[in-house]
PDB file of N, CA and C in Angstrom:
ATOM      1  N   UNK A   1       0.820  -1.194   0.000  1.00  0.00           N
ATOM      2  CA  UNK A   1       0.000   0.000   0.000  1.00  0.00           C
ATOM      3  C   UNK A   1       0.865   1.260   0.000  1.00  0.00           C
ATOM      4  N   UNK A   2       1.921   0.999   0.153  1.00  0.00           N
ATOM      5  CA  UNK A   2       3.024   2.461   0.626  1.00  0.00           C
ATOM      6  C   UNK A   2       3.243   2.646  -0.390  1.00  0.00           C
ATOM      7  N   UNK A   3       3.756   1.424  -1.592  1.00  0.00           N
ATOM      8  CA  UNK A   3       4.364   1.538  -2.599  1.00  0.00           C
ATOM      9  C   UNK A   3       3.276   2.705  -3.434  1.00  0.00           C
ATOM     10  N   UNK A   4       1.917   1.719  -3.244  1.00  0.00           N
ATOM     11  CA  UNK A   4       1.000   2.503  -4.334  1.00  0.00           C
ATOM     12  C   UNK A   4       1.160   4.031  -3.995  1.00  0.00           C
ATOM     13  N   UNK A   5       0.659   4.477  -2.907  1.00  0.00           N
ATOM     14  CA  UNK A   5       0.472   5.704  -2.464  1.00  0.00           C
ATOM     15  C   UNK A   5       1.708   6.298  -2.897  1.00  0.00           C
ATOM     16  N   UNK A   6       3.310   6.006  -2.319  1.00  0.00           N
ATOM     17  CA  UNK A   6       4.001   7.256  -2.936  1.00  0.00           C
ATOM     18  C   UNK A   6       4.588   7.142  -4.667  1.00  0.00           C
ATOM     19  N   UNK A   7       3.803   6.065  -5.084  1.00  0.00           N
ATOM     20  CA  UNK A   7       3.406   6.336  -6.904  1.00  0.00           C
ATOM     21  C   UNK A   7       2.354   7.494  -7.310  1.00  0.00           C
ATOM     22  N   UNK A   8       1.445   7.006  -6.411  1.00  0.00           N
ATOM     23  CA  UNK A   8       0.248   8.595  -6.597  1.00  0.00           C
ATOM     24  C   UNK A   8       1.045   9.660  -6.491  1.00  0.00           C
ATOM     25  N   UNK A   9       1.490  10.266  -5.234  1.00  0.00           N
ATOM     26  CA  UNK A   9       1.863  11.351  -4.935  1.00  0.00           C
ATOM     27  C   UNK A   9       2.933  12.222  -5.999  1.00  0.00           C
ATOM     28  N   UNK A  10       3.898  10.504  -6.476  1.00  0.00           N
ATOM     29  CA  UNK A  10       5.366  11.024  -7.471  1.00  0.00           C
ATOM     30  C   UNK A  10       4.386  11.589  -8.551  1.00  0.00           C
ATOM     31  N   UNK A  11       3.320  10.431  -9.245  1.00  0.00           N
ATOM     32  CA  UNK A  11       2.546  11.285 -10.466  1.00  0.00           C
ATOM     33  C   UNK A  11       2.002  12.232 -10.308  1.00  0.00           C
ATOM     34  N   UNK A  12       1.690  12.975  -9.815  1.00  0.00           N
ATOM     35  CA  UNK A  12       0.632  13.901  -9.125  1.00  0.00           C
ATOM     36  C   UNK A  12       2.129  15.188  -9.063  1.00  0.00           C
ATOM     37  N   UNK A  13       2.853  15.185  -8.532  1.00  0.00           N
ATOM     38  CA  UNK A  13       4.152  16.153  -8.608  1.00  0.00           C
ATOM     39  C   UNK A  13       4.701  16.061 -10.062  1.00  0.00           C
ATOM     40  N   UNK A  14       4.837  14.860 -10.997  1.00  0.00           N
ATOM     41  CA  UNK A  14       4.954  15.109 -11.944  1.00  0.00           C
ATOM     42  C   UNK A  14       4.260  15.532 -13.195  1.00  0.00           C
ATOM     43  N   UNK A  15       2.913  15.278 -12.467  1.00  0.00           N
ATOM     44  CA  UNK A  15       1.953  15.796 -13.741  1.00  0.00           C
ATOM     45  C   UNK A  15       1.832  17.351 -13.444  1.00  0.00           C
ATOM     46  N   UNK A  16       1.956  18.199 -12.447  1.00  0.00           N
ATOM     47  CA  UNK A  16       1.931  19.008 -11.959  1.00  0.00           C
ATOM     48  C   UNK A  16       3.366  20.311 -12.061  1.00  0.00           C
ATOM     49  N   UNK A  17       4.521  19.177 -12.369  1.00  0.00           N
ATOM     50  CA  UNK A  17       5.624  20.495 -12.993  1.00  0.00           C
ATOM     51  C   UNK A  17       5.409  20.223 -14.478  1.00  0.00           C
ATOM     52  N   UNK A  18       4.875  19.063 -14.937  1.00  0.00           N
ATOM     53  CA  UNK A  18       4.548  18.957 -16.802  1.00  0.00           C
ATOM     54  C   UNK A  18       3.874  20.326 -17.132  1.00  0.00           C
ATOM     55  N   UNK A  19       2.312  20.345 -16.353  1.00  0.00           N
ATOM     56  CA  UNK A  19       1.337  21.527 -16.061  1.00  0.00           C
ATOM     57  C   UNK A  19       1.915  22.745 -16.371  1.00  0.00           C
ATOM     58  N   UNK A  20       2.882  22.678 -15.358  1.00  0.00           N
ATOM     59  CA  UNK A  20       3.433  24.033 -14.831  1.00  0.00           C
ATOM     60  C   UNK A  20       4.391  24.339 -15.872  1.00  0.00           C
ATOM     61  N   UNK A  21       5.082  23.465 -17.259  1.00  0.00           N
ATOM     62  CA  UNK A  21       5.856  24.125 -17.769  1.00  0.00           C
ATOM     63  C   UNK A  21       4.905  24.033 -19.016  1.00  0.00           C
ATOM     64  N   UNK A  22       4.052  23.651 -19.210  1.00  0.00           N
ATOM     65  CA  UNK A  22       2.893  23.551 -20.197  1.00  0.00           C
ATOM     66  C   UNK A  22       3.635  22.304 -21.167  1.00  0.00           C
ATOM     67  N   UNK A  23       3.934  21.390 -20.896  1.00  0.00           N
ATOM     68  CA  UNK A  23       4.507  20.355 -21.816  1.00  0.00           C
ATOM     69  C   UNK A  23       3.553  19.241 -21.663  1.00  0.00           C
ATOM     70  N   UNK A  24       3.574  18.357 -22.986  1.00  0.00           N
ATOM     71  CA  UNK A  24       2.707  17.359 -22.903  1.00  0.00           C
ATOM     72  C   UNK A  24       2.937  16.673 -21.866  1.00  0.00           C
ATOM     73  N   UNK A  25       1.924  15.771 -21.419  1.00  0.00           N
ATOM     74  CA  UNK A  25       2.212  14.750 -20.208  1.00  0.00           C
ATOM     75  C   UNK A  25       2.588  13.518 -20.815  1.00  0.00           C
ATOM     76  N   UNK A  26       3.406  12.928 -20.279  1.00  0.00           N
ATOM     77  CA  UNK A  26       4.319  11.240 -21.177  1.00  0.00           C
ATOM     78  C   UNK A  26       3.345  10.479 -20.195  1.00  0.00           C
ATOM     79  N   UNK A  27       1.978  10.256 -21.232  1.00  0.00           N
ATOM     80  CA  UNK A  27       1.116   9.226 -20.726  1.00  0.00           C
ATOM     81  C   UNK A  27       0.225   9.050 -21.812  1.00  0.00           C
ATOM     82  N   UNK A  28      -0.422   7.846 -22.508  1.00  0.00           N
ATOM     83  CA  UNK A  28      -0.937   7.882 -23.137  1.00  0.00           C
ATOM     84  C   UNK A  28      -2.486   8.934 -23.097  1.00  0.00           C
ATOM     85  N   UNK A  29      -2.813   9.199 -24.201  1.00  0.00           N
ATOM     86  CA  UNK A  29      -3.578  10.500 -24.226  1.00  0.00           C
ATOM     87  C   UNK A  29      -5.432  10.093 -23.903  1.00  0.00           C
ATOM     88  N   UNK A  30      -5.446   8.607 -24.223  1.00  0.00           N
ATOM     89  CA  UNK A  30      -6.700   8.100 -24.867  1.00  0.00           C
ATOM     90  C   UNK A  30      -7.197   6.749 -23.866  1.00  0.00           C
ATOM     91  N   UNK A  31      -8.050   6.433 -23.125  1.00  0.00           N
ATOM     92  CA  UNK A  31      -8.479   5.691 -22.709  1.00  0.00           C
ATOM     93  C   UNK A  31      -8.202   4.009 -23.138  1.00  0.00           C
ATOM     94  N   UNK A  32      -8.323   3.847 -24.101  1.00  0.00           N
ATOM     95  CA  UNK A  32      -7.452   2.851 -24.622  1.00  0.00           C
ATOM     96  C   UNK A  32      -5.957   2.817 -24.271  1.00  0.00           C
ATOM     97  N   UNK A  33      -5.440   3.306 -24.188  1.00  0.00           N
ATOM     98  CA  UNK A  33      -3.654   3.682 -23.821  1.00  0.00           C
ATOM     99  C   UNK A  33      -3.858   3.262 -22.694  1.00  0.00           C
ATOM    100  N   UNK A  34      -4.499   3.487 -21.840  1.00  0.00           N
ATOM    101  CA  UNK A  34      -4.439   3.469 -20.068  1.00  0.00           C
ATOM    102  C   UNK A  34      -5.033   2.192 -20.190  1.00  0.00           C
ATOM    103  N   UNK A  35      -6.096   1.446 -20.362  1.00  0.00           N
ATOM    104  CA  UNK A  35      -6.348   0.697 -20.170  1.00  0.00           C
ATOM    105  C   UNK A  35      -5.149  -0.894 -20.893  1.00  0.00           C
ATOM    106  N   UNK A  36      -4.601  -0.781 -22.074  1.00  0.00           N
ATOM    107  CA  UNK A  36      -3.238  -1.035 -22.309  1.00  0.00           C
ATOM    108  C   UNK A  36      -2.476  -1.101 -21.022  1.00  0.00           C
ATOM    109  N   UNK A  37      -2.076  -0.484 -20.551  1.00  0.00           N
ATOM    110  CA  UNK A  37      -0.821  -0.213 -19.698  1.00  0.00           C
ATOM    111  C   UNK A  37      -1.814  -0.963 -18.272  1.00  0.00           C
ATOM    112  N   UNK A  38      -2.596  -1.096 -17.514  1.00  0.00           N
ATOM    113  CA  UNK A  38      -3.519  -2.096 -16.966  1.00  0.00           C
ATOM    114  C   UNK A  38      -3.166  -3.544 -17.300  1.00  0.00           C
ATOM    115  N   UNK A  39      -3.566  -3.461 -18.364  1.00  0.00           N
ATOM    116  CA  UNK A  39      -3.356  -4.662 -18.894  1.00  0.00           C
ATOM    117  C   UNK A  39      -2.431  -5.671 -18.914  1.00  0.00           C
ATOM    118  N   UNK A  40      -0.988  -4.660 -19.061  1.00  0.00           N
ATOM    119  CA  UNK A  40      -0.078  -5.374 -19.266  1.00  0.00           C
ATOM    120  C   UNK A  40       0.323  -5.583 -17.339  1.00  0.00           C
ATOM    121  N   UNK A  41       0.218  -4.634 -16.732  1.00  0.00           N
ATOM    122  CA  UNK A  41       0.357  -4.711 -15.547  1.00  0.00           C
ATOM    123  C   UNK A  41      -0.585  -6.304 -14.744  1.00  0.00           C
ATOM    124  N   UNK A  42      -1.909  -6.306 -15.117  1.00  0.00           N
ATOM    125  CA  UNK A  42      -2.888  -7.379 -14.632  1.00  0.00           C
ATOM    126  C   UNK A  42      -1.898  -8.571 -15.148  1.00  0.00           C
ATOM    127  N   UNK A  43      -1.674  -8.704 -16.378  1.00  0.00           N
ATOM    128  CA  UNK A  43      -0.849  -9.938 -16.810  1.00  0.00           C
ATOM    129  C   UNK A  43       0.594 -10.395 -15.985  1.00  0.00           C
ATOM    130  N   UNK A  44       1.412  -9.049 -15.408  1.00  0.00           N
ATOM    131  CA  UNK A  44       2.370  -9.561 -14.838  1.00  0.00           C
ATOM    132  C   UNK A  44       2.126  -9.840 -13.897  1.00  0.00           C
ATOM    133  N   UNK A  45       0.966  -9.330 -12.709  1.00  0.00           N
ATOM    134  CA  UNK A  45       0.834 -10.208 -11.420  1.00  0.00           C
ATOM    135  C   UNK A  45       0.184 -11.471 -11.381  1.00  0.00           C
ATOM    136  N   UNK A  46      -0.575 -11.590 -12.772  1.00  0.00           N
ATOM    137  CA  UNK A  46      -0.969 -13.034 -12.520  1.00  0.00           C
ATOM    138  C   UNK A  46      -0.018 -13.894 -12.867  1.00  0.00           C
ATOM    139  N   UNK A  47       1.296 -13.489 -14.026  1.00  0.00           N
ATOM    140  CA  UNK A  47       1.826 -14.652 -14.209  1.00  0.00           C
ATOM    141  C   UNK A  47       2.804 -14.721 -12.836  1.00  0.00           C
ATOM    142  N   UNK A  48       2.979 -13.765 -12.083  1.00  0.00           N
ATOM    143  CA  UNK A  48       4.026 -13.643 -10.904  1.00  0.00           C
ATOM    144  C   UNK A  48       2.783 -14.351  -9.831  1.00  0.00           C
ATOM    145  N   UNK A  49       1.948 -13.976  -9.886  1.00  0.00           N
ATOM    146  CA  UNK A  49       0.879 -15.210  -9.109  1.00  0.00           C
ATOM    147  C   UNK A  49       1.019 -16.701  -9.067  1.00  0.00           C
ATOM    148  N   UNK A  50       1.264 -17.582 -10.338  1.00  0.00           N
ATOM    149  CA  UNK A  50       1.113 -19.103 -10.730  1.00  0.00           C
ATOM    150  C   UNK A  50       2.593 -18.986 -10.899  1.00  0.00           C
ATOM    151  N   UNK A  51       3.488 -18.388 -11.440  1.00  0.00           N
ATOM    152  CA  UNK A  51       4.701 -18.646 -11.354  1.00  0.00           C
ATOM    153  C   UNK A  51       5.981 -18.111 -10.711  1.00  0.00           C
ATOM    154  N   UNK A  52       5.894 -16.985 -10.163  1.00  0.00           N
ATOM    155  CA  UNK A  52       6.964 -16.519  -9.583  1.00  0.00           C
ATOM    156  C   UNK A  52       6.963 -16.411  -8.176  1.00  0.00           C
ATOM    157  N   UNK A  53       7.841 -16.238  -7.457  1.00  0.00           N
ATOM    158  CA  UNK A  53       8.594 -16.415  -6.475  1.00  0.00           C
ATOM    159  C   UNK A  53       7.432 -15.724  -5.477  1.00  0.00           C
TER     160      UNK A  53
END
């Protein structure tokens, strides 16, 4: 839970000096993109679920 939370906070400071210098944000733009990047994330804990350590 720590991990998650100071991931929020780092994105949240980084989306926030992106903001602040008006530069695109390095994240996909489109709902599809995010849900992608989910995806690939759901796949590595399940295979780290049945197979890894």
């Amino acid at each position: 839970m720590r991990e998650i939370l100071l991931s929020l906070i780092t994105g949240g400071i980084v989306g926030f000096v992106f903001a602040l210098f008006k530069l695109p944000i390095p994240a996909p733009p489109v709902l599809s993109g995010v849900i992608g990047i989910v995806g690939v994330y759901g796949g590595y804990k399940i295979f780290m679920h049945f197979f890894g350590a």
